[in-house]
Protein backbone atom coordinates (compact mmCIF):
# COMPACT_ATOMS: atom_id res chain seq x y z
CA UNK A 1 1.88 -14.81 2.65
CA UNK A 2 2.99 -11.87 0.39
CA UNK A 3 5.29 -9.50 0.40
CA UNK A 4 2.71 -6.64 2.35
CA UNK A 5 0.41 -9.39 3.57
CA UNK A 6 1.32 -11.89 6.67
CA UNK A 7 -1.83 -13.63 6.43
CA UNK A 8 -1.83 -17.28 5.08
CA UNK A 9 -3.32 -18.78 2.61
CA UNK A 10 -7.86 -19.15 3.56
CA UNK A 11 -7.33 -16.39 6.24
CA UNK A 12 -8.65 -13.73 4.04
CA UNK A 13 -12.35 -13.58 3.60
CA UNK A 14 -13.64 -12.99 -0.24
CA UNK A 15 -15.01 -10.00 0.44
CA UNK A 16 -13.06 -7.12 2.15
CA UNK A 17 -13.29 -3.88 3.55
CA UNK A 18 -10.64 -1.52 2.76
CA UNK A 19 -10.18 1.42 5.50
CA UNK A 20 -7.08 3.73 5.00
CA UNK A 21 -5.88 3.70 8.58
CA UNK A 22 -4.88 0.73 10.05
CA UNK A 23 -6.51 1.46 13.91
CA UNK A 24 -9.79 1.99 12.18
CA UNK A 25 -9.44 -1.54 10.52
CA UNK A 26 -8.83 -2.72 14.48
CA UNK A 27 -11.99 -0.74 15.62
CA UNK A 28 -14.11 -1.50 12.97
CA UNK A 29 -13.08 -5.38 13.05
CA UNK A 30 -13.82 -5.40 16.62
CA UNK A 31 -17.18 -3.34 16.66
CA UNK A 32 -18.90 -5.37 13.99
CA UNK A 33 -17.45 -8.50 13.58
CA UNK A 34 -17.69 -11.54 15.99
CA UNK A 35 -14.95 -14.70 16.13
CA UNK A 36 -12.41 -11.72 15.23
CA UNK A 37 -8.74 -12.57 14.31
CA UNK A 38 -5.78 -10.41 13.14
CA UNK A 39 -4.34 -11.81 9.95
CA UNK A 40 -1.69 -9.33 9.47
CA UNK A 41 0.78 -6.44 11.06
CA UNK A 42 3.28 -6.06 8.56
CA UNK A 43 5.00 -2.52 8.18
CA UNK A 44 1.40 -1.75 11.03
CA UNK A 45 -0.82 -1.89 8.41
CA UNK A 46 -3.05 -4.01 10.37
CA UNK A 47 -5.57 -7.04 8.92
CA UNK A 48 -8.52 -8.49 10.61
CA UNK A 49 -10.95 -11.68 9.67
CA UNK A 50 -14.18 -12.42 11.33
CA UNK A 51 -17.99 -12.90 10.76
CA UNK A 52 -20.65 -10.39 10.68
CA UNK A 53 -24.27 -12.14 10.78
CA UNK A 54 -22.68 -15.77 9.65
CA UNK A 55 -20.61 -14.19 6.89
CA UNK A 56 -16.90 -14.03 6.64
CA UNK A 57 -15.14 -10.52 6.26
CA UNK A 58 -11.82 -9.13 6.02
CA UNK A 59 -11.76 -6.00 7.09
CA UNK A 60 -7.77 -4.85 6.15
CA UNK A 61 -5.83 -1.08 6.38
CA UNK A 62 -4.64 0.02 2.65
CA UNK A 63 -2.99 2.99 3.61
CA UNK A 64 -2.77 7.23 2.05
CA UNK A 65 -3.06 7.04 -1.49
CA UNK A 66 -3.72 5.36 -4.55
CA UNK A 67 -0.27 3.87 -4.68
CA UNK A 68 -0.57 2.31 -1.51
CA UNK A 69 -4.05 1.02 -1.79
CA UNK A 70 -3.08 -0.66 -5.06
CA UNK A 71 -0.16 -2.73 -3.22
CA UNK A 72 -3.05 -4.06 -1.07
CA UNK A 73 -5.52 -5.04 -3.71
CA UNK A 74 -3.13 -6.57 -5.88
CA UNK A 75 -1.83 -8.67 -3.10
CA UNK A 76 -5.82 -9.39 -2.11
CA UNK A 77 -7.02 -10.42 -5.30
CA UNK A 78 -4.34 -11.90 -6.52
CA UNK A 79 -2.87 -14.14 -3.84
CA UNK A 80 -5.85 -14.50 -1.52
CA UNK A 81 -8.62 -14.46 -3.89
CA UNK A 82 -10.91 -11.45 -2.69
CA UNK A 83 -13.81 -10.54 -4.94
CA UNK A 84 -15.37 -7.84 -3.46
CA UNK A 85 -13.62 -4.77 -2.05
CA UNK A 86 -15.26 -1.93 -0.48
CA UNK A 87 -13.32 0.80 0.93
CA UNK A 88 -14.68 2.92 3.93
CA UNK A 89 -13.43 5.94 4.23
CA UNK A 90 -13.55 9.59 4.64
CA UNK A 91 -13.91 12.33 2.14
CA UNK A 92 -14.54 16.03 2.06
CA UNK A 93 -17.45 17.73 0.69
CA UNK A 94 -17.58 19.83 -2.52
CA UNK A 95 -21.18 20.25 -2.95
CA UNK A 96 -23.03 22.79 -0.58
CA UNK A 97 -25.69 20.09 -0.61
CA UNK A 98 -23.25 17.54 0.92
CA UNK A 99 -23.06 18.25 4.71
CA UNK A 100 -20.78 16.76 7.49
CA UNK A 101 -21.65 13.20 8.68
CA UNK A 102 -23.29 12.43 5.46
CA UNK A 103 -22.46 9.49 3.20
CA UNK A 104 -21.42 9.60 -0.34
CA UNK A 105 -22.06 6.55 -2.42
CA UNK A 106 -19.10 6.78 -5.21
CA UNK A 107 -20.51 5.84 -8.58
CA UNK A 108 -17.59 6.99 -10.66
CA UNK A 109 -14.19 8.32 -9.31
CA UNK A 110 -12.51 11.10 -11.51
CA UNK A 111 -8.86 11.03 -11.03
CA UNK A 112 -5.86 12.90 -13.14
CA UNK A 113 -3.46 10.19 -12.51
CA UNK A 114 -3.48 6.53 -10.78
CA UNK A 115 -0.58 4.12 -10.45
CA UNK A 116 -2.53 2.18 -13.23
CA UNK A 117 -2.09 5.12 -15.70
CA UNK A 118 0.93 3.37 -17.23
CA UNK A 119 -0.91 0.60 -18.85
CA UNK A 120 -3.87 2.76 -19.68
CA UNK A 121 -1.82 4.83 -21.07
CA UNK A 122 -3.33 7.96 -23.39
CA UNK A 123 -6.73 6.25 -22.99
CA UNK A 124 -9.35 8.15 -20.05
CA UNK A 125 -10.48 4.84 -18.68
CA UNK A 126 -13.91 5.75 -16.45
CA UNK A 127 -13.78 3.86 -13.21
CA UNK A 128 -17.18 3.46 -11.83
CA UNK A 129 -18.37 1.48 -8.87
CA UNK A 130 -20.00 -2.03 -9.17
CA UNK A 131 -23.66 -1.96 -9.56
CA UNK A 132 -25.32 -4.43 -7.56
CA UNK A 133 -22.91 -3.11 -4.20
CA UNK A 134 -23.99 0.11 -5.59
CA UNK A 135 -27.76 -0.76 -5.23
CA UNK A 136 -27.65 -2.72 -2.00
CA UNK A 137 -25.32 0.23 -0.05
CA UNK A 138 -27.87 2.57 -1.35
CA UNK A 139 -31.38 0.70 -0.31
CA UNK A 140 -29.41 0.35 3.21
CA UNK A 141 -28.66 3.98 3.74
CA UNK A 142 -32.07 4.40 2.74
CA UNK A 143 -33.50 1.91 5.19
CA UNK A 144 -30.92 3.09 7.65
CA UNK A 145 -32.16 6.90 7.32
CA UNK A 146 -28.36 7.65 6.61
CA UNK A 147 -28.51 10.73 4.80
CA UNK A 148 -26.71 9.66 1.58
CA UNK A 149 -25.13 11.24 -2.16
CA UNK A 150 -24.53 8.96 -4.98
CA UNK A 151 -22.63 10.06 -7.93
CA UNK A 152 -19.18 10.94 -8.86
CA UNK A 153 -16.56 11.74 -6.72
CA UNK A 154 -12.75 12.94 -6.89
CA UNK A 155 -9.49 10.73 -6.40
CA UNK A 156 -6.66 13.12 -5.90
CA UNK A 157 -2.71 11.78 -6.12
CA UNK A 158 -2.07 14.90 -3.30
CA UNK A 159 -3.63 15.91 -0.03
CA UNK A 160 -2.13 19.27 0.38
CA UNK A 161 -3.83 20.83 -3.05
CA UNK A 162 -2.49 23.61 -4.53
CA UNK A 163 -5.12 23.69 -7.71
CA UNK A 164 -7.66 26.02 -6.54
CA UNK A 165 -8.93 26.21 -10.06
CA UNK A 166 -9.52 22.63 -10.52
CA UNK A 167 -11.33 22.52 -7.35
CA UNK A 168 -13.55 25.25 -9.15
CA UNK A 169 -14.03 23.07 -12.00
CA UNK A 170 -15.33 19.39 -9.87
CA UNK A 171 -17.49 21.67 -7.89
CA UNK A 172 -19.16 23.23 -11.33
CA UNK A 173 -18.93 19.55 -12.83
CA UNK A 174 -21.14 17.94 -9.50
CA UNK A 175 -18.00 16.21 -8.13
CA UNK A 176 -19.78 15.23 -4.41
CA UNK A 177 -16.69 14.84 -2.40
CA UNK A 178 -12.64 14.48 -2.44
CA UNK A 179 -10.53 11.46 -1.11
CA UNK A 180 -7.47 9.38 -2.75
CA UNK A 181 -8.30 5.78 -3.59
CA UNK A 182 -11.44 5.10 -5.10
CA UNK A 183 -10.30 5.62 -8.54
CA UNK A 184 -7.41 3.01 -8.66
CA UNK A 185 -9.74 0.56 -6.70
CA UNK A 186 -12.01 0.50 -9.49
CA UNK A 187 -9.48 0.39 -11.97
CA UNK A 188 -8.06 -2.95 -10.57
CA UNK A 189 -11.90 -4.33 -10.22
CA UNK A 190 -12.68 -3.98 -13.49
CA UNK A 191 -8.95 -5.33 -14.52
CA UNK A 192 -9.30 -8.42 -12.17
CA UNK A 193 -13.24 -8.51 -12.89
CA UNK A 194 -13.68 -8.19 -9.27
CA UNK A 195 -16.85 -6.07 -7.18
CA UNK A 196 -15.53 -3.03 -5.98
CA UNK A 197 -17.61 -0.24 -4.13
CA UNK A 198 -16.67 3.18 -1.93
CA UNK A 199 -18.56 4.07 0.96
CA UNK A 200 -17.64 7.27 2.79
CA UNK A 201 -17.84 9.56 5.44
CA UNK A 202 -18.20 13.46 4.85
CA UNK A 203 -15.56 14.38 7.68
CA UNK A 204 -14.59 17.95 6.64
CA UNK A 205 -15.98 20.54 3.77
CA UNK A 206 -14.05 22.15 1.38
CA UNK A 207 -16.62 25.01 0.78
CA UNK A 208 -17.55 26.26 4.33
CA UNK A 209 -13.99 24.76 5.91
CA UNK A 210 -16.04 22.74 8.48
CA UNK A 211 -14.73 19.64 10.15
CA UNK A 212 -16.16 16.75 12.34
CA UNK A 213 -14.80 16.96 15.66
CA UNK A 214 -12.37 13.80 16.62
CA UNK A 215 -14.98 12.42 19.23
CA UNK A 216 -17.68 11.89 17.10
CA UNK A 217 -15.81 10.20 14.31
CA UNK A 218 -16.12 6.71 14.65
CA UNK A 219 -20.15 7.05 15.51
CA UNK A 220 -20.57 8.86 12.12
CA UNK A 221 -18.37 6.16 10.96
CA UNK A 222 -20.28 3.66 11.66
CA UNK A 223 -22.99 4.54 9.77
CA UNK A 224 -20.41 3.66 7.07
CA UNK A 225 -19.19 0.37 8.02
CA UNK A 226 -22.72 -0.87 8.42
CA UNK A 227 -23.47 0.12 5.04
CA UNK A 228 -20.93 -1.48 3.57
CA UNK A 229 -21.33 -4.31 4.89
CA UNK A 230 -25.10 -4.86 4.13
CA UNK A 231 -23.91 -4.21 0.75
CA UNK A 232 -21.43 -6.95 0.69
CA UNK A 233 -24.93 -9.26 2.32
CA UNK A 234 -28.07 -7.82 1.21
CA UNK A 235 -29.46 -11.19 2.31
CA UNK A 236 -28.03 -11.14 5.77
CA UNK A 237 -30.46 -11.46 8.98
């Protein structure tokens, strides 16, 4: 048990799935996985363990932001021993190739700030995703006919952006899409020499101002969740 974390010590699988919001956790726990039990509810940010095809998964909320997401990973890999951490989540386009529903793969995350910027210091560390997650989420999308991006995404510190010229600048550079944790999560991976992977759901665009509508959210989600998870078992039945 840690300070965030109720769960005790062997209730948290090694690999984890990392959804912002807490209720998605629940629905995503309880859609895929079988043998399902909550692990944690402290402050609501709600924890799940079960199996999906014979394998153990966590499947645990992490909250808005990179700050918050790093309380969670820290606690996972450190006190519960997770090793691979994909986060599921939603993003929004920047690319007019990128359309709603699609997936985005994120090989690197471009960020101007995480919460690990204060031991990194003056140095521009490039978080990428790990490759052999990478691979496997990609040859299930594929297999899956998800239509699916890979490449670089954006991890912003702020959701209600006023820098209208630096969204000018990812869209010129090929940024895909725009969410707020995938940079941090890498960073701690790499620190902790831990897999770490972001799969996510186009849910709104930045370019034409579209948005998926509420109802069809979790079926485009779970697209997503499958992914992920045949990433985490590429070998699974």
């Amino acid at each position: 048990m840690t300070i965030h974390i109720g769960a005790e010590k062997g209730e948290i699988a090694e690999t984890v799935l990392l959804p912002g919001d807490p209720y998605r956790a629940k629905w995503a726990a309880e859609t895929f996985l079988s043998d399902v039990k909550q692990i944690n509810n402290v402050r609501g940010m709600l924890g799940f363990t079960g199996f999906w095809k014979g394998n153990r998964v966590t499947i645990q909320g992490s909250g808005m932001g990179m700050p918050s997401l790093s309380i969670y990973v820290n606690e996972l890999i450190r006190d519960y021993g997770a090793k691979t951490l994909i986060r599921i989540g939603s993003c929004g386009a920047m690319q007019d190739s990128v359309k709603i529903r699609d997936v985005i793969l994120a090989m690197t995350s471009t960020t101007l700030s995480t919460p690990s910027r204060g031991i990194l210091r003056e140095l521009n560390f490039a978080p990428c995703a790990d490759w052999s997650l990478l691979q496997a989420a990609a040859d299930a999308a594929q297999a899956k006919g998800t239509p699916t991006h890979i490449g670089g995404i954006y991890s912003s510190d702020v959701f209600y952006d006023e820098r209208p010229d630096l969204n000018e600048q990812m869209v010129r550079h090929g940024i895909l899409g725009v969410e707020m944790e995938a940079a941090e999560l890498y960073i701690l991976a790499a620190r902790h020499k831990c897999r770490a992977l972001a799969v996510l759901t186009v849910s709104d665009h930045l370019l034409t101002g579209e948005a998926l509508p509420s109802d069809e959210r979790e079926q485009s989600f779970g697209d997503m969740v499958e992914i992920a998870l045949r990433a985490a078992f590429p070998d699974a039945d």
